[in-house]
N, C-alpha and C. Protein backbone atom coordinates (compact mmCIF):
# COMPACT_ATOMS: atom_id res chain seq x y z
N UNK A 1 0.95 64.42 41.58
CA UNK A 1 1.28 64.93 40.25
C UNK A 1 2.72 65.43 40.20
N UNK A 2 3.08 66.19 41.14
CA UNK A 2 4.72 66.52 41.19
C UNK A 2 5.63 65.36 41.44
N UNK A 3 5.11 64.47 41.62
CA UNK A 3 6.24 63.26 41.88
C UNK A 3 6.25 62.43 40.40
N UNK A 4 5.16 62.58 39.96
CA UNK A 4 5.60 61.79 38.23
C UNK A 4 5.50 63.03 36.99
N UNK A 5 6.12 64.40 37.82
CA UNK A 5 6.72 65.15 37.07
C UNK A 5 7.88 65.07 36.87
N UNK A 6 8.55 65.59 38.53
CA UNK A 6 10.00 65.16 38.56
C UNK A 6 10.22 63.66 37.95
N UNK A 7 9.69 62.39 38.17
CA UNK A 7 9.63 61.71 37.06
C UNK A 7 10.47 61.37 35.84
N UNK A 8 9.44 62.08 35.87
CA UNK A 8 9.07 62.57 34.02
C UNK A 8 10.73 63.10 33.54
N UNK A 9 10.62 64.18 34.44
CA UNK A 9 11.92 64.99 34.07
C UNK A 9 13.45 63.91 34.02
N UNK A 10 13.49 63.43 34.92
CA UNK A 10 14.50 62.80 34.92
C UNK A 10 14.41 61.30 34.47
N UNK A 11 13.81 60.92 34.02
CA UNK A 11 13.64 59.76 32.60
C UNK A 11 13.73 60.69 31.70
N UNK A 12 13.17 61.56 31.36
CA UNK A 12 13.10 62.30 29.74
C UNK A 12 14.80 62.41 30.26
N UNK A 13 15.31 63.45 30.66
CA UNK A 13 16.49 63.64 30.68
C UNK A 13 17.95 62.97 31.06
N UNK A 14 17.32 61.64 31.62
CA UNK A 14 18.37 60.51 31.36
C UNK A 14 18.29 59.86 30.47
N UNK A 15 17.05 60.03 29.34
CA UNK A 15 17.56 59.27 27.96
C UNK A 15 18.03 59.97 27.06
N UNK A 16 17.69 61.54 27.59
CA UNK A 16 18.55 62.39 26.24
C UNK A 16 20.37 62.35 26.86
N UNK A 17 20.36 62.35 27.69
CA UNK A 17 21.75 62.47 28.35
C UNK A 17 22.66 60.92 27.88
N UNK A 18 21.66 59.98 28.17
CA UNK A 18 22.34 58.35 27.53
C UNK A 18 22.48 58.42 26.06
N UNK A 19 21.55 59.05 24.76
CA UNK A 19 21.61 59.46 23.64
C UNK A 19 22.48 60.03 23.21
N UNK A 20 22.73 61.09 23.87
CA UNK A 20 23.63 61.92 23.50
C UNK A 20 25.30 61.50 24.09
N UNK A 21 25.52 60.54 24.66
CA UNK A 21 26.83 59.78 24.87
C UNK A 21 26.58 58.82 24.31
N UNK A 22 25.63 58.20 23.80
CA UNK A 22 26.24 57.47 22.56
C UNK A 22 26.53 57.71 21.38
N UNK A 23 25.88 58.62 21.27
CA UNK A 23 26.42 59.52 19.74
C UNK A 23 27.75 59.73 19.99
N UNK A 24 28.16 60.42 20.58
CA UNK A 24 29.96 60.61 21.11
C UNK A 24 30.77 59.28 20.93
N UNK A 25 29.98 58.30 21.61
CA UNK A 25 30.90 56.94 21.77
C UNK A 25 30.57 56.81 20.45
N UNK A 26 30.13 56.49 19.62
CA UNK A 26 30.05 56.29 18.37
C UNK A 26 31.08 56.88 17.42
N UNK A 27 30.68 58.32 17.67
CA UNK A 27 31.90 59.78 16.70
C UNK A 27 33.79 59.07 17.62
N UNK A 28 33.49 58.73 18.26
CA UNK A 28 34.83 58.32 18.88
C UNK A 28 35.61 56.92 18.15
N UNK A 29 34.61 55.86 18.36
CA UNK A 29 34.71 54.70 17.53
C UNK A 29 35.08 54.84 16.17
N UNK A 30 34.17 56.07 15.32
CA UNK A 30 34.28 55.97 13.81
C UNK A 30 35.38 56.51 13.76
N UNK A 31 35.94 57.79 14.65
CA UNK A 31 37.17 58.63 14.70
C UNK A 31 38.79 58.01 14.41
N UNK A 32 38.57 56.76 14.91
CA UNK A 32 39.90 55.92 14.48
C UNK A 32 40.18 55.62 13.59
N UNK A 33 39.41 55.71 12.04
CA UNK A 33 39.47 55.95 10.98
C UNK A 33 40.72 56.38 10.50
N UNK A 34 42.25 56.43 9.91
CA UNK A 34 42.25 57.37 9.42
C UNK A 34 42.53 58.15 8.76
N UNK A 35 41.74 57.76 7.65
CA UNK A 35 40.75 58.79 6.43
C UNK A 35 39.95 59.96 7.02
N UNK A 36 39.05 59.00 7.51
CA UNK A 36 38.12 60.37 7.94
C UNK A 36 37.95 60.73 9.69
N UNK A 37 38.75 60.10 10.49
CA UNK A 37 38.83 60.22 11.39
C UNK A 37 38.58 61.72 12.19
N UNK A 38 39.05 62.52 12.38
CA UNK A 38 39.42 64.31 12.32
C UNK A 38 37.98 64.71 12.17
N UNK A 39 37.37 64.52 11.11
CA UNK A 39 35.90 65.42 10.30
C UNK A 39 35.12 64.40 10.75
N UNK A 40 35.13 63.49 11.16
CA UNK A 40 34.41 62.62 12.45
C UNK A 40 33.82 62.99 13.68
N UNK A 41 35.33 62.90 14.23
CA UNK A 41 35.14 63.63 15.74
C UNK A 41 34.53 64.82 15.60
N UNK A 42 34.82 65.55 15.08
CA UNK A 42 34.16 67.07 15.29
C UNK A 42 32.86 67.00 14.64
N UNK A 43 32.88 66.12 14.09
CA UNK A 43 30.92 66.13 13.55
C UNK A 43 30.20 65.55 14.78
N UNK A 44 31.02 64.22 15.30
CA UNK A 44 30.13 64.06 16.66
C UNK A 44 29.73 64.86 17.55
N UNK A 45 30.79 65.89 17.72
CA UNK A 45 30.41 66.96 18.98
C UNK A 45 29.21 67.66 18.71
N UNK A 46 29.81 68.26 17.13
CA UNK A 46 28.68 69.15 16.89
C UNK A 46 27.49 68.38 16.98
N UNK A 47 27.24 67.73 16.58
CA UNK A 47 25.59 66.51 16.54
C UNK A 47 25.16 66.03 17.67
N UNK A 48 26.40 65.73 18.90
CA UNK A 48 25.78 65.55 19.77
C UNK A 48 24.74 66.90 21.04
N UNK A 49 25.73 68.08 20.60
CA UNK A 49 25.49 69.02 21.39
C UNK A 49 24.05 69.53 20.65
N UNK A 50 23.88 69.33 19.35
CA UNK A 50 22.31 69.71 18.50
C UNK A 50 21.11 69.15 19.14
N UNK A 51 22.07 67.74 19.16
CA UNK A 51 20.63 66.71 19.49
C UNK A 51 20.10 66.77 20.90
N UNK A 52 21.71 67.64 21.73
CA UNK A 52 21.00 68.12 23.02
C UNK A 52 20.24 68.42 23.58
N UNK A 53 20.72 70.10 23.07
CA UNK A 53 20.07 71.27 22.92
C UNK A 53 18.36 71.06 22.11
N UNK A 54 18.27 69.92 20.86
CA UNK A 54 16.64 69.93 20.64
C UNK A 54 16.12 69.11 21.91
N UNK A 55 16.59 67.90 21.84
CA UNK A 55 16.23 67.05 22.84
C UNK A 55 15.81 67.83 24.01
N UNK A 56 16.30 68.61 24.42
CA UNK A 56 16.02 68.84 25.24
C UNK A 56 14.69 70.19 25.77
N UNK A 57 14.79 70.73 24.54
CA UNK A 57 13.34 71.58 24.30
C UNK A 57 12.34 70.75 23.95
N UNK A 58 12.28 69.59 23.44
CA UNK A 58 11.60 68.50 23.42
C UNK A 58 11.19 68.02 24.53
N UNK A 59 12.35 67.52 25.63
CA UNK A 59 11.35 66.62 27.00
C UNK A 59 10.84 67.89 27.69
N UNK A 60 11.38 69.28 27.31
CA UNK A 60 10.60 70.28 28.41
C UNK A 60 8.94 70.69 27.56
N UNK A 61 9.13 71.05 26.21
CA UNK A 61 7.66 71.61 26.04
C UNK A 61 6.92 69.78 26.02
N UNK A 62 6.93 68.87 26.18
CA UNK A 62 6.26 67.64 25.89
C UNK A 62 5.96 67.72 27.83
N UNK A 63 6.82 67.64 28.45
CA UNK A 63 6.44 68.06 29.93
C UNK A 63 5.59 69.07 30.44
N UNK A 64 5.40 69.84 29.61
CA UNK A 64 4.64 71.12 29.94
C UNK A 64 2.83 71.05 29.91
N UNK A 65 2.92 69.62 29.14
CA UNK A 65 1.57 69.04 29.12
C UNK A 65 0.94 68.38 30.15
N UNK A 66 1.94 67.61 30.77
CA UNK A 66 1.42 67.29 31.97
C UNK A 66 0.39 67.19 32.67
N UNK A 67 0.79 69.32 33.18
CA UNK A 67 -0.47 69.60 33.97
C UNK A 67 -1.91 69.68 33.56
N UNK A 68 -2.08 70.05 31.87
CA UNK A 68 -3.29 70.04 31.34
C UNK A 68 -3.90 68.14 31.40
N UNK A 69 -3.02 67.68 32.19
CA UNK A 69 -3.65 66.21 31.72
C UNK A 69 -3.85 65.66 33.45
N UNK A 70 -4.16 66.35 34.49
CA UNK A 70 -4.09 66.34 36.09
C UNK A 70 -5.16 65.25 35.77
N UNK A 71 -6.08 65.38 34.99
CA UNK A 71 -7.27 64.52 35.73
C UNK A 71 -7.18 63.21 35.28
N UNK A 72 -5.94 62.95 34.95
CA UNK A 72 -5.28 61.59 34.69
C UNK A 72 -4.38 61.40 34.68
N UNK A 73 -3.61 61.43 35.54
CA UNK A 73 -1.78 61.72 35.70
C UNK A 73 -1.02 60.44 35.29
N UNK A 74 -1.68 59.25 35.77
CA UNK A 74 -0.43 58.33 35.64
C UNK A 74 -0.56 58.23 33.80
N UNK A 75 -1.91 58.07 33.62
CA UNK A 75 -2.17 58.25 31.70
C UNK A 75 -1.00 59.27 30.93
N UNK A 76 -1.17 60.74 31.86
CA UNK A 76 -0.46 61.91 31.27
C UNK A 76 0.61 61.56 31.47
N UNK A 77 1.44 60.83 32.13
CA UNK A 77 3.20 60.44 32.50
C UNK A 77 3.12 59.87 31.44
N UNK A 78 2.27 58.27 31.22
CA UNK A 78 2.99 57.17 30.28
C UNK A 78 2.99 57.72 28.92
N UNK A 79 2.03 58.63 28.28
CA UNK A 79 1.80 58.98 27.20
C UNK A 79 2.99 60.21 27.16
N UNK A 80 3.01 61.10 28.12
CA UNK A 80 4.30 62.20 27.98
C UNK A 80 5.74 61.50 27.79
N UNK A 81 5.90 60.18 28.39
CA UNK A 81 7.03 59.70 28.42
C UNK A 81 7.41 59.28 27.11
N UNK A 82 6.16 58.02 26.72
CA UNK A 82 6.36 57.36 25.58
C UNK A 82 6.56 58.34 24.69
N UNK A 83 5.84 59.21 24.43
CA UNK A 83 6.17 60.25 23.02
C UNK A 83 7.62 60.73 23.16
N UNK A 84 8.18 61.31 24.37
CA UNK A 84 9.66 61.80 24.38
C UNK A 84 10.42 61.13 23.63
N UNK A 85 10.18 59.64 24.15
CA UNK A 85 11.26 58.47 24.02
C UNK A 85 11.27 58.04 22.38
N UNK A 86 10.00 58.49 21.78
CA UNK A 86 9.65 58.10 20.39
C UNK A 86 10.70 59.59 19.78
N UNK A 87 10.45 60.54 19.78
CA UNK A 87 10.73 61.79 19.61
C UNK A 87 12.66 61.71 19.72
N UNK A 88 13.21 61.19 20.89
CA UNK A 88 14.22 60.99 21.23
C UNK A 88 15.20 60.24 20.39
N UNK A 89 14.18 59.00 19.97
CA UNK A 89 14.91 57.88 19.13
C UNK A 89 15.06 58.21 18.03
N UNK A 90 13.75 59.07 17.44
CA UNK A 90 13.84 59.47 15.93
C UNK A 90 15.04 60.67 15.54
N UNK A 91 15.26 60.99 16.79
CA UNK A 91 16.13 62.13 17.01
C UNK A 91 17.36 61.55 16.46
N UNK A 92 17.57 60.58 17.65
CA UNK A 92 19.18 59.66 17.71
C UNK A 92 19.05 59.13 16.01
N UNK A 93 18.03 58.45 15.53
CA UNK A 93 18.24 57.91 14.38
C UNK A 93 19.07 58.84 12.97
N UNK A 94 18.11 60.25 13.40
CA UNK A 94 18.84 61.04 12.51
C UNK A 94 19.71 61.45 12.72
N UNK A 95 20.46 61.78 13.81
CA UNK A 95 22.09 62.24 13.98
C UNK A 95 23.08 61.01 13.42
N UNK A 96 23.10 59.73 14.08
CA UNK A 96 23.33 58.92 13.54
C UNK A 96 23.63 58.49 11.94
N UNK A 97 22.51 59.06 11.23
CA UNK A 97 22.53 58.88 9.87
C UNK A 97 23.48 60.08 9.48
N UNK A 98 23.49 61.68 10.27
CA UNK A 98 24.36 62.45 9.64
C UNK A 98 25.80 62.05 9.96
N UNK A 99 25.63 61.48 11.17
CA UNK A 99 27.36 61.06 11.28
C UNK A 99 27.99 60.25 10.22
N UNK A 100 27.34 59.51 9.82
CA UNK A 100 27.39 58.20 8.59
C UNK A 100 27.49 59.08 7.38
N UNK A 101 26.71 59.94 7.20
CA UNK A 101 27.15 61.12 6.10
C UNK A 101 28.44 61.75 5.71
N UNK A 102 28.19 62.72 7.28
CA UNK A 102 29.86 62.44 7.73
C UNK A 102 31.38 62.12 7.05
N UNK A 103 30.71 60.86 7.65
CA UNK A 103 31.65 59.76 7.50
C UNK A 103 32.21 59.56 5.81
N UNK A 104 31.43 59.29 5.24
CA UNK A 104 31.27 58.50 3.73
C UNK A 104 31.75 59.80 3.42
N UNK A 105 31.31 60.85 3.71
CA UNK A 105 31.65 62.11 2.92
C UNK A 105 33.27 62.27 2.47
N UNK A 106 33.86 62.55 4.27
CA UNK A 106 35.39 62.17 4.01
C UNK A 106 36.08 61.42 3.88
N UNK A 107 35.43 59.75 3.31
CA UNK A 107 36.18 58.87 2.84
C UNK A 107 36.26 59.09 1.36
N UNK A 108 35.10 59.71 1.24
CA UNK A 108 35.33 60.29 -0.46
C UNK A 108 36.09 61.34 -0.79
N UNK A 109 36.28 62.16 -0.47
CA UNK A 109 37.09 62.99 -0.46
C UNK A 109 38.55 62.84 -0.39
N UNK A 110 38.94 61.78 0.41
CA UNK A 110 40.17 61.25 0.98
C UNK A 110 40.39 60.43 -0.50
N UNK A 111 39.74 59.71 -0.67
CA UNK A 111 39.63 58.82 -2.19
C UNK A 111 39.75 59.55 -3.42
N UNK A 112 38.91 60.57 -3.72
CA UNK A 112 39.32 61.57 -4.63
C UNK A 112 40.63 62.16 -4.46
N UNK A 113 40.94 62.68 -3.42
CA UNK A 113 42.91 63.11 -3.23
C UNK A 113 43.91 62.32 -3.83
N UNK A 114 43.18 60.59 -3.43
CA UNK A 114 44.39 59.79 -3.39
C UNK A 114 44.41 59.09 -5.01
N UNK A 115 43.34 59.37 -5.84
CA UNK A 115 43.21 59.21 -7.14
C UNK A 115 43.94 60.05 -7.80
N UNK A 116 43.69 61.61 -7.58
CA UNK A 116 44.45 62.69 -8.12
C UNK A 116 45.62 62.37 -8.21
């Protein structure tokens, strides 16, 4: 059981860790923008360090189940895992969409200036 904890732990936490650098590589990519380049980057950080910080109270209380599931461990891994990874993605999906928010936000803004 402690060996497809640790596991556990380090899959859950190498996909929030891979998630959360792509959000960055992303806020970096859109950052060359520049319109909205500036209010980019700094939205990535902030979003990535959010999606961390939940993510990561996420793979720990979803791990914490585990042990209530001993009398079926490899079941309790695939099902603890799969949900993280579901949990994880839906995560990434929504940061993603705020970066894109973001984004559009200060191209409008930049557009409204340049109308004025």
């Amino acid at each position: 059981m402690i060996v497809l904890a640790v596991l556990y732990i380090a899959l859950g936490f190498g996909a929030l860790t891979a998630l959360a650098a792509m959000i960055l590589r992303i806020g970096t990519m859109l950052g060359e923008c520049p319109d909205s380049g500036p209010s980019v980057r700094a939205a990535a950080v902030t979003i990535a360090t959010g999606f961390a910080a939940i993510g990561a109270g996420g793979v720990v209380l979803i791990g914490a189940v585990l042990p209530l599931l001993a009398d079926a461990p490899l079941v309790g891994f695939l099902a603890a895992l799969g949900f993280a990874a579901l949990c994880l993605g839906l995560g990434f999906t929504q940061a993603v969409g705020t970066l894109r928010a973001v984004m559009q936000d200060a191209a409008n803004k930049v557009n409204v200036t340049a109308a004025a």
